[in-house]
Protein backbone atom coordinates (compact mmCIF):
# COMPACT_ATOMS: atom_id res chain seq x y z
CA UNK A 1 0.00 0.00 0.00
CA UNK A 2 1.15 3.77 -0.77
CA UNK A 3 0.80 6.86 1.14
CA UNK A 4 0.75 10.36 0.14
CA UNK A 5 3.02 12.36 2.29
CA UNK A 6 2.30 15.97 1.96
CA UNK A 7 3.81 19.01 3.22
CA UNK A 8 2.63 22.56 2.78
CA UNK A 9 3.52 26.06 4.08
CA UNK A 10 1.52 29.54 4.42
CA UNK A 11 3.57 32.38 4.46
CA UNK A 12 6.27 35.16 2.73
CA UNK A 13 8.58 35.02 0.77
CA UNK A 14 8.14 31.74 -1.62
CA UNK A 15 10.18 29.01 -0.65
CA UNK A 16 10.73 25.51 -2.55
CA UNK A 17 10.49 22.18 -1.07
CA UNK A 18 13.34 19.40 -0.41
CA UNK A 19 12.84 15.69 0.77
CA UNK A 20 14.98 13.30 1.87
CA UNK A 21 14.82 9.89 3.13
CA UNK A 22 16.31 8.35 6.46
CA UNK A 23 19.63 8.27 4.01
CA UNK A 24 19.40 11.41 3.13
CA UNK A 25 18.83 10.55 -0.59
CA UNK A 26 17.10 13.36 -2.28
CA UNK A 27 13.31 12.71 -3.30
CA UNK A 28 11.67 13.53 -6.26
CA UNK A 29 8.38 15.39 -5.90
CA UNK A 30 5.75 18.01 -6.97
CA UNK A 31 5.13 21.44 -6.29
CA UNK A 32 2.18 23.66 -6.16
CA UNK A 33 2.17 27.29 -5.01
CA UNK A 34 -0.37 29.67 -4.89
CA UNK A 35 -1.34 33.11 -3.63
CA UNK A 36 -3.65 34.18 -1.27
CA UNK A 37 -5.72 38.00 -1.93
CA UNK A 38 -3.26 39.29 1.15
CA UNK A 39 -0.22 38.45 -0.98
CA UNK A 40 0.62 35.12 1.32
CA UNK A 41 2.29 31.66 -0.96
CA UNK A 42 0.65 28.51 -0.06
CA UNK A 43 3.36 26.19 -1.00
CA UNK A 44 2.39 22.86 -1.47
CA UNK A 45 4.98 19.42 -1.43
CA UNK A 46 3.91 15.97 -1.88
CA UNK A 47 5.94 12.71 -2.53
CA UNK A 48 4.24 8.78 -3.05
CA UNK A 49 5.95 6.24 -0.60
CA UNK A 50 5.57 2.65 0.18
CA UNK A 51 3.71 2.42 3.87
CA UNK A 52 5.47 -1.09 4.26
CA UNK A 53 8.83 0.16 3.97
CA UNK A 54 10.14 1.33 6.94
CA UNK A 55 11.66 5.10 6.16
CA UNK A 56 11.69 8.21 7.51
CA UNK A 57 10.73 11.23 5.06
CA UNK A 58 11.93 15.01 5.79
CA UNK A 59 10.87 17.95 4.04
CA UNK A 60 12.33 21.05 4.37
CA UNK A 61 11.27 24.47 3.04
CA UNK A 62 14.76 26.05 1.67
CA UNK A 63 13.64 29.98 2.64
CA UNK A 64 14.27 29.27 6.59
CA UNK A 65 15.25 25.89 6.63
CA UNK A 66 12.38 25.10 8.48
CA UNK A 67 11.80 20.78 8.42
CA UNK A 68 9.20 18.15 9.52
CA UNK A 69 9.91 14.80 9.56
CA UNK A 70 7.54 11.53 9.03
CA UNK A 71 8.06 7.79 10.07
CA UNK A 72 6.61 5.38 7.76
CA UNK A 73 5.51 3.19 9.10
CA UNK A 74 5.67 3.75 12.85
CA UNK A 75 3.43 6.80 12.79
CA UNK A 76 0.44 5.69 10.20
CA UNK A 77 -2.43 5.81 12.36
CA UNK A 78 -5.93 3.61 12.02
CA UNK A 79 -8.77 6.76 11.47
CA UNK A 80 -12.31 6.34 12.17
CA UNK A 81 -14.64 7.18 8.83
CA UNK A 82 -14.68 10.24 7.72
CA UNK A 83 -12.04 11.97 9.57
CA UNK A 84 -8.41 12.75 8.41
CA UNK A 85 -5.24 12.38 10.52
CA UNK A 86 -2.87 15.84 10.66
CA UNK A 87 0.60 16.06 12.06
CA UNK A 88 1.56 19.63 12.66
CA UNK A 89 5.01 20.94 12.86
CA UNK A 90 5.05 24.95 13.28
CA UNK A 91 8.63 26.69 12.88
CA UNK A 92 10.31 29.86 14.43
CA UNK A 93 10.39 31.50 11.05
CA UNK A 94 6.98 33.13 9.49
CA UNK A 95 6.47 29.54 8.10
CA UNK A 96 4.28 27.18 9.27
CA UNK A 97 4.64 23.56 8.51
CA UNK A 98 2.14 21.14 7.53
CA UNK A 99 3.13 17.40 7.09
CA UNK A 100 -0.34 16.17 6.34
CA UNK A 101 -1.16 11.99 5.90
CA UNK A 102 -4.34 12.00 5.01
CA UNK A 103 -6.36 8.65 5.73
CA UNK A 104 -9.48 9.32 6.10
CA UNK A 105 -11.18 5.74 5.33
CA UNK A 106 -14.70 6.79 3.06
CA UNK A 107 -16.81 3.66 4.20
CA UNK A 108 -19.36 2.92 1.35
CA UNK A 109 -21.69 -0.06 2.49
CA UNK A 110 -23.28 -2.47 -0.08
CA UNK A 111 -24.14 -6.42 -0.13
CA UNK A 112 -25.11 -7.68 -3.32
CA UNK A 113 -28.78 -8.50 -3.34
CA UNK A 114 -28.94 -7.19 0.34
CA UNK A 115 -29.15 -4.16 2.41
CA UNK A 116 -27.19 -5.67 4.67
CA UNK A 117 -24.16 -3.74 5.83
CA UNK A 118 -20.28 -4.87 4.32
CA UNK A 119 -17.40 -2.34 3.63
CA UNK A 120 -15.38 -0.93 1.13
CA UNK A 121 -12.47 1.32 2.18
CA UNK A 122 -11.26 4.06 -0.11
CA UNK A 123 -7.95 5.67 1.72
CA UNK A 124 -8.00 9.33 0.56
CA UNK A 125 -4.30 10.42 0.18
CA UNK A 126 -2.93 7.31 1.35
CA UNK A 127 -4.12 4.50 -0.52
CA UNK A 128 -4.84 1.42 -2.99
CA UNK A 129 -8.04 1.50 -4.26
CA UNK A 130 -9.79 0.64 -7.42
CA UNK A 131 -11.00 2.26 -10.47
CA UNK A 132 -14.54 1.95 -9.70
CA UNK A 133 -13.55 3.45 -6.01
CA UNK A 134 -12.14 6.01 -7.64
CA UNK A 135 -15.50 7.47 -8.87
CA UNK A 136 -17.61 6.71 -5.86
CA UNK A 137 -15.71 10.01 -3.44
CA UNK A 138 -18.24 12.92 -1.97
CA UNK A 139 -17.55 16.13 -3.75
CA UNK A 140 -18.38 17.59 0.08
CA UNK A 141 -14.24 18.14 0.70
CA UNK A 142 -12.70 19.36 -2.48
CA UNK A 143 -9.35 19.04 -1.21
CA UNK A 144 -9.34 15.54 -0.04
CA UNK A 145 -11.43 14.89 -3.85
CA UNK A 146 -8.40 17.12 -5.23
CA UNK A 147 -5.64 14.92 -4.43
CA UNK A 148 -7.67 11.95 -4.32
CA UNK A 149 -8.13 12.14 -8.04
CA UNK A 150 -5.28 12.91 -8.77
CA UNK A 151 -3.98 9.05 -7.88
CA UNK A 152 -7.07 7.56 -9.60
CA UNK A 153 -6.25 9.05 -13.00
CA UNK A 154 -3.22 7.42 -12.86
CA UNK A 155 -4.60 4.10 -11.88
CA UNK A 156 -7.51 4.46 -14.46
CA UNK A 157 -4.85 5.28 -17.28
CA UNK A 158 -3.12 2.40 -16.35
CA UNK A 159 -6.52 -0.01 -16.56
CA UNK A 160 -7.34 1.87 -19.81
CA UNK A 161 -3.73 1.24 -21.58
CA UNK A 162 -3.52 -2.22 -20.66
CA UNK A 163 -7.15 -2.80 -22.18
CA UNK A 164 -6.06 -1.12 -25.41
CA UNK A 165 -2.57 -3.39 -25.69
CA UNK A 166 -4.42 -6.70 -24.54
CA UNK A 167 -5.64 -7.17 -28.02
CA UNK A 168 -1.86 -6.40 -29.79
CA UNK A 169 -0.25 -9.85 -29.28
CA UNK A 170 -1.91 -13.27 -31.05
CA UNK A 171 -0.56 -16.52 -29.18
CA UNK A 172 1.94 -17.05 -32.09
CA UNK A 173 3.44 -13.79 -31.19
CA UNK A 174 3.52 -14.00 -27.60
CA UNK A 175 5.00 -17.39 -28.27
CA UNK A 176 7.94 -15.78 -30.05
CA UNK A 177 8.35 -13.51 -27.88
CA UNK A 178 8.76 -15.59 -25.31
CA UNK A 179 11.86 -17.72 -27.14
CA UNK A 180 13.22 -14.58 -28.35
CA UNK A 181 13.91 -13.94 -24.10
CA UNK A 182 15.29 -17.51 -23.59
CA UNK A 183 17.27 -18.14 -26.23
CA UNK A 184 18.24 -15.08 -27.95
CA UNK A 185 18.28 -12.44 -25.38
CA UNK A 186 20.77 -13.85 -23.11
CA UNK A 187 24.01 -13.48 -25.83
CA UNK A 188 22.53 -9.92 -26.98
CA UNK A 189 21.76 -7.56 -23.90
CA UNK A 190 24.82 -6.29 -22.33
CA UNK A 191 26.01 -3.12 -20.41
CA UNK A 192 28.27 -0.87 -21.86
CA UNK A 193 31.19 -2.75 -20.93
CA UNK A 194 30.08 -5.42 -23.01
CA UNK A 195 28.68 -7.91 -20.05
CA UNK A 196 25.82 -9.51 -20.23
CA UNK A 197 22.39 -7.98 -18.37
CA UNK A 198 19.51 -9.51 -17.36
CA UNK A 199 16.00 -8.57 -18.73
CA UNK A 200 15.12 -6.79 -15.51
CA UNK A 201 18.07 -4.51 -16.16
CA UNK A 202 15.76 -2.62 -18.93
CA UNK A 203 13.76 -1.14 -15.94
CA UNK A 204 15.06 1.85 -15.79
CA UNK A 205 15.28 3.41 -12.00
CA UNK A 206 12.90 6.35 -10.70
CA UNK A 207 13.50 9.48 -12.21
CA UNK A 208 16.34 7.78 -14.94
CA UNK A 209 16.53 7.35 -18.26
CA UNK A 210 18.12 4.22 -19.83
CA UNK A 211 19.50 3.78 -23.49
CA UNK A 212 19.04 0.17 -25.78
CA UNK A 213 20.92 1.27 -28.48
CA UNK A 214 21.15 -1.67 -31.30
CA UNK A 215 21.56 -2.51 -35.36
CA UNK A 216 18.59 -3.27 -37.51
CA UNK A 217 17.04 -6.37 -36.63
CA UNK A 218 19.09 -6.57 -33.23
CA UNK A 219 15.80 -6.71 -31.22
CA UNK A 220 15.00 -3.91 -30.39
CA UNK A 221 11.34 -3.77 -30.89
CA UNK A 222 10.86 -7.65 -29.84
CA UNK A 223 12.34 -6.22 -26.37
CA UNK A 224 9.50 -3.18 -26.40
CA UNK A 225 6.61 -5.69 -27.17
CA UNK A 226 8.45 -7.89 -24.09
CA UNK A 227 7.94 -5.22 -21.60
CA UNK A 228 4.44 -4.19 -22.81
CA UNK A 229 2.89 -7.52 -22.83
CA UNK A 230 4.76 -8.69 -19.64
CA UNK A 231 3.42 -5.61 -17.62
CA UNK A 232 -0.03 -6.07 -19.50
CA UNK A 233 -0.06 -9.60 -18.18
CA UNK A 234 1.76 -9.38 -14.59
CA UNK A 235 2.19 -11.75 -12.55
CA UNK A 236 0.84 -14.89 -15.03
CA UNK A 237 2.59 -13.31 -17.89
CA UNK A 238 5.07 -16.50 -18.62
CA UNK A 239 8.39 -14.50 -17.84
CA UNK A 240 7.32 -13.14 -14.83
CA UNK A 241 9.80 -15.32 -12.59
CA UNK A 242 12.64 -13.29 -14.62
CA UNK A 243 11.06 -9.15 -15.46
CA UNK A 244 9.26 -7.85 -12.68
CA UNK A 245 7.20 -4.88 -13.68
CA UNK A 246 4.52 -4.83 -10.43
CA UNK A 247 6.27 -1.71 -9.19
CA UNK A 248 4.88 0.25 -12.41
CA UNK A 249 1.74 1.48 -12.01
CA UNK A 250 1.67 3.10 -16.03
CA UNK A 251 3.24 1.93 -19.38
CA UNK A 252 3.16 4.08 -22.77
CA UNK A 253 5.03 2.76 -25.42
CA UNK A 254 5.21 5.11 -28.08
CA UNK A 255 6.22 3.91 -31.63
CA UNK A 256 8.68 6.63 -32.63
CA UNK A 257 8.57 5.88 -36.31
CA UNK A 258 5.28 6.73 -37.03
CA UNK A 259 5.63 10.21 -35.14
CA UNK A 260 4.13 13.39 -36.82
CA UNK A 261 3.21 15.76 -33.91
CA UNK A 262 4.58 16.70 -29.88
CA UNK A 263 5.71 13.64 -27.39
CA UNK A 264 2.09 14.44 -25.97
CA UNK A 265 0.14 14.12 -29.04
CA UNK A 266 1.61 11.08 -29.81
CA UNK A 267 0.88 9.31 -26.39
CA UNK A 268 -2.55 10.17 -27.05
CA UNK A 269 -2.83 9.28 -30.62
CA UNK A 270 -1.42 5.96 -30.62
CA UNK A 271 -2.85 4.65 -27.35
CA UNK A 272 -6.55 6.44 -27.58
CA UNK A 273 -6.12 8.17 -24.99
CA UNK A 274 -8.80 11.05 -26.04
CA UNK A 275 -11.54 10.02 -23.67
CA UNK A 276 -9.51 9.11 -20.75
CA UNK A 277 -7.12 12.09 -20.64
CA UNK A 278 -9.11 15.50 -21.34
CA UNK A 279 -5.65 18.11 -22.29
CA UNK A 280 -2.02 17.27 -22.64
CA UNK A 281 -1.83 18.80 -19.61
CA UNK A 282 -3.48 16.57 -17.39
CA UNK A 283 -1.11 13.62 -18.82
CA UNK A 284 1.91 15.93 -18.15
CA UNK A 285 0.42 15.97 -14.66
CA UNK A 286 0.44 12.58 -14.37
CA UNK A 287 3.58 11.82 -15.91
CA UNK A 288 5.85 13.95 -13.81
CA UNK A 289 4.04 13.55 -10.43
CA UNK A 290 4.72 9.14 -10.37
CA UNK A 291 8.07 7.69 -10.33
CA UNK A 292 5.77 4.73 -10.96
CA UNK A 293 4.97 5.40 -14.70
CA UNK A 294 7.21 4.09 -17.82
CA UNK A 295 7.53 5.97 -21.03
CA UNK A 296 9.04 3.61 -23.36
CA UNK A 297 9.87 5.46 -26.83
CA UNK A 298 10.82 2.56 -29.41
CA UNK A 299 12.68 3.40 -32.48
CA UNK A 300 13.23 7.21 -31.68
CA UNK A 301 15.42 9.09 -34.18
CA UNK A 302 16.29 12.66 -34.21
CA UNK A 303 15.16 14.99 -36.55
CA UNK A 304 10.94 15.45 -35.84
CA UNK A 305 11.39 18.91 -34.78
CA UNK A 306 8.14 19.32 -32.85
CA UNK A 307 8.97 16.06 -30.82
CA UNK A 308 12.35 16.65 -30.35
CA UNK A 309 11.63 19.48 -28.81
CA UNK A 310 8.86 18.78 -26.64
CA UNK A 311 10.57 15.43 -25.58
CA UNK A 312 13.34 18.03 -24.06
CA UNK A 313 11.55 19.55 -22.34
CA UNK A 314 9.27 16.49 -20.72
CA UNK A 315 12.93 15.05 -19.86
CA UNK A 316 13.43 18.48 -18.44
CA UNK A 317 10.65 18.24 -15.79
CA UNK A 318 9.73 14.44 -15.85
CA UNK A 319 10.53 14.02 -11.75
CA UNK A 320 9.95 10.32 -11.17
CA UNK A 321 9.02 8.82 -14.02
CA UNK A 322 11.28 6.46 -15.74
CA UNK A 323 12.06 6.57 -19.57
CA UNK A 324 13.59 3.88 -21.95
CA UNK A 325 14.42 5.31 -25.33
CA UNK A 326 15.53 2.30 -28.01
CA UNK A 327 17.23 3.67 -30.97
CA UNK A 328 20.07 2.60 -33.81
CA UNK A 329 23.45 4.03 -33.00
CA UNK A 330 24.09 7.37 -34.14
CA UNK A 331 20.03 8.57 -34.71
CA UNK A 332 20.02 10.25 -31.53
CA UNK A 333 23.14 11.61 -30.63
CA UNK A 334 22.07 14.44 -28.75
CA UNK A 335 19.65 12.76 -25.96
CA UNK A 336 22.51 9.78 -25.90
CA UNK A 337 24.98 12.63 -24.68
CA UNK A 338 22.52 13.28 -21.32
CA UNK A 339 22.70 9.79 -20.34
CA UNK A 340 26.19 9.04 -19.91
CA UNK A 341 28.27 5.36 -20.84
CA UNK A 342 26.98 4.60 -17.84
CA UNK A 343 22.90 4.69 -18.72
CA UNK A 344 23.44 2.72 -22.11
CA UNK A 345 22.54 -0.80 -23.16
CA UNK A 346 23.42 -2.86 -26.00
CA UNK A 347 21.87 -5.38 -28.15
CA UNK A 348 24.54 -7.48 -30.21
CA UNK A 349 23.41 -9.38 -33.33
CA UNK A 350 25.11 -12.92 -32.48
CA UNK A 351 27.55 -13.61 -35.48
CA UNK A 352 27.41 -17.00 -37.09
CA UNK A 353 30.60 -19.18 -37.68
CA UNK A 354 30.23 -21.37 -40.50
């Protein structure tokens, strides 16, 4: 289960937001501000963490250097319905300091052919709930129905895209897909120092961006339609014992050779994503704010102005979310430069002694 941690301050002048964990590992995270008519910034921080590992989670507002800190998962607390839990830390400085879990549990009651009380419990801020829960929330608190719609666009995007690549693979292709891992993968994928990797190794970390650079007919795509179909599948997808792809909540593959228009455009285009996702904006939104999204750009080659240029600036501001690019050597040259030796894999095409 996953918890919202948010921390906000009222107060002048602006300030940004840091967060660390109990390593002192920065944290990626969003950032809201607003005014108020007396000239005041509401700054708003919030970051996504795992209530089962144990962690401790600091914010700290950079103007004063006012902190808060939260234990996960020493201090999540068991709410009665319809109430929300607040921890309050207030500084010296004009800042005050808001580290905010909110769990209130929305108990909706419904038996099927009955009356008869049973319990569904929708965690508002803090939560795993489903896509159907995610349209049954009161419009009474618009703040808890704020953020707590926020997380159900993402999970509804993520029902919605697997839905639309369920129908791509026939059993014949899954079925070469599946020897292409076992037989041909293991003497193609390697690092940059020319070792082999394992599948997993394509999962590219929070916030990071990997390279698969590799020749015509290397594999490239076969590895693309690997990771969609195993994360469409999950856990009885037949590789799951070797690529584990539960931690992503989202997966866009976006064919880069058929690109005409904006990084955006295309996601939306080629995965129908029209009635889901109303503006570009709102994906943006969602994209940025998870480190549990993938956007996996197959075949990507320089020269689309438009979606060079809006790719930029996505990589510019994409916070957690991880991004594989596959590509030929030499097409991309300038996004291969931001990566570094060090964020580049290789697909060899195995040669054949006679």
């Amino acid at each position: 289960m996953r918890r919202y941690l948010i921390c906000q301050s009222k107060g002048y002048p602006d300030t940004s937001v840091t967060w660390l964990d109990g390593q002192q590992r920065k944290l990626n995270s969003s950032l809201t501000v607003t005014i108020t008519p007396d000239q005041l910034y509401i700054v708003t921080s919030e970051i996504r963490v795992r209530s089962s590992v144990k962690n401790n989670y600091t914010c700290r507002f950079t103007t004063d250097g006012s902190s808060a800190t939260f234990h996960i998962p020493d201090e999540i607390l068991i709410v009665p319905p319809n109430n929300a839990q607040r921890i309050v830390a207030v500084s010296t400085g004009v800042i005050i300091i808001m580290v905010v879990i909110i769990v209130g549990v929305l108990m909706y009651r419904r038996q099927k052919g009955s009356n008869a009380p049973s319990s569904r419990n929708l965690l508002v801020g803090g939560w795993s709930v489903s896509p159907v829960g995610c349209r049954e929330i009161k419009k009474e608190n618009e703040e808890e129905r704020t953020i707590f719609n926020k997380g159900c666009m993402e999970e509804n995007l993520g029902v919605s895209v697997k839905a639309h690549y369920s129908d791509s693979f026939s059993a014949d292709a899954k079925h070469h897909l599946d020897a292409f891992s076992v037989k041909e993968l293991p003497q193609r994928l390697q690092n940059n120092e020319g070792q082999p990797v394992s599948l997993q190794a394509l999962l590219p970390e929070a916030g990071e961006m990997l390279f698969l650079e590799g020749l015509p007919g290397s594999g490239k795509t076969t590895i693309a339609y690997i990771l969609v179909s195993s994360w469409t599948e999950g856990a009885t997808h037949s590789l799951s014992n070797i690529l584990d792809l539960s931690t992503l909540q989202l997966l866009l593959y976006v064919d880069c050779t058929k690109v005409k228009g904006d990084l955006f455009q295309e996601i939306m285009t080629q995965l129908s994503l029209g009635e889901k996702i109303s503006t570009e904006d709102e994906l943006r939104t969602v994209l940025t704010g998870s480190s549990e999204a993938l956007l996996l750009l197959d075949g990507y080659r320089e020269g689309n102005k438009s979606f060079d240029e809006s790719l930029k600036m996505f990589l510019s501001e994409k916070g957690g979310c991880r991004v594989l690019v596959t590509a030929c050597p030499g097409h991309c040259p300038t996004l291969r430069n931001t990566v570094g030796t060090g964020g580049v894999l290789e697909l060899q095409i195995p040669v054949v002694k006679y």
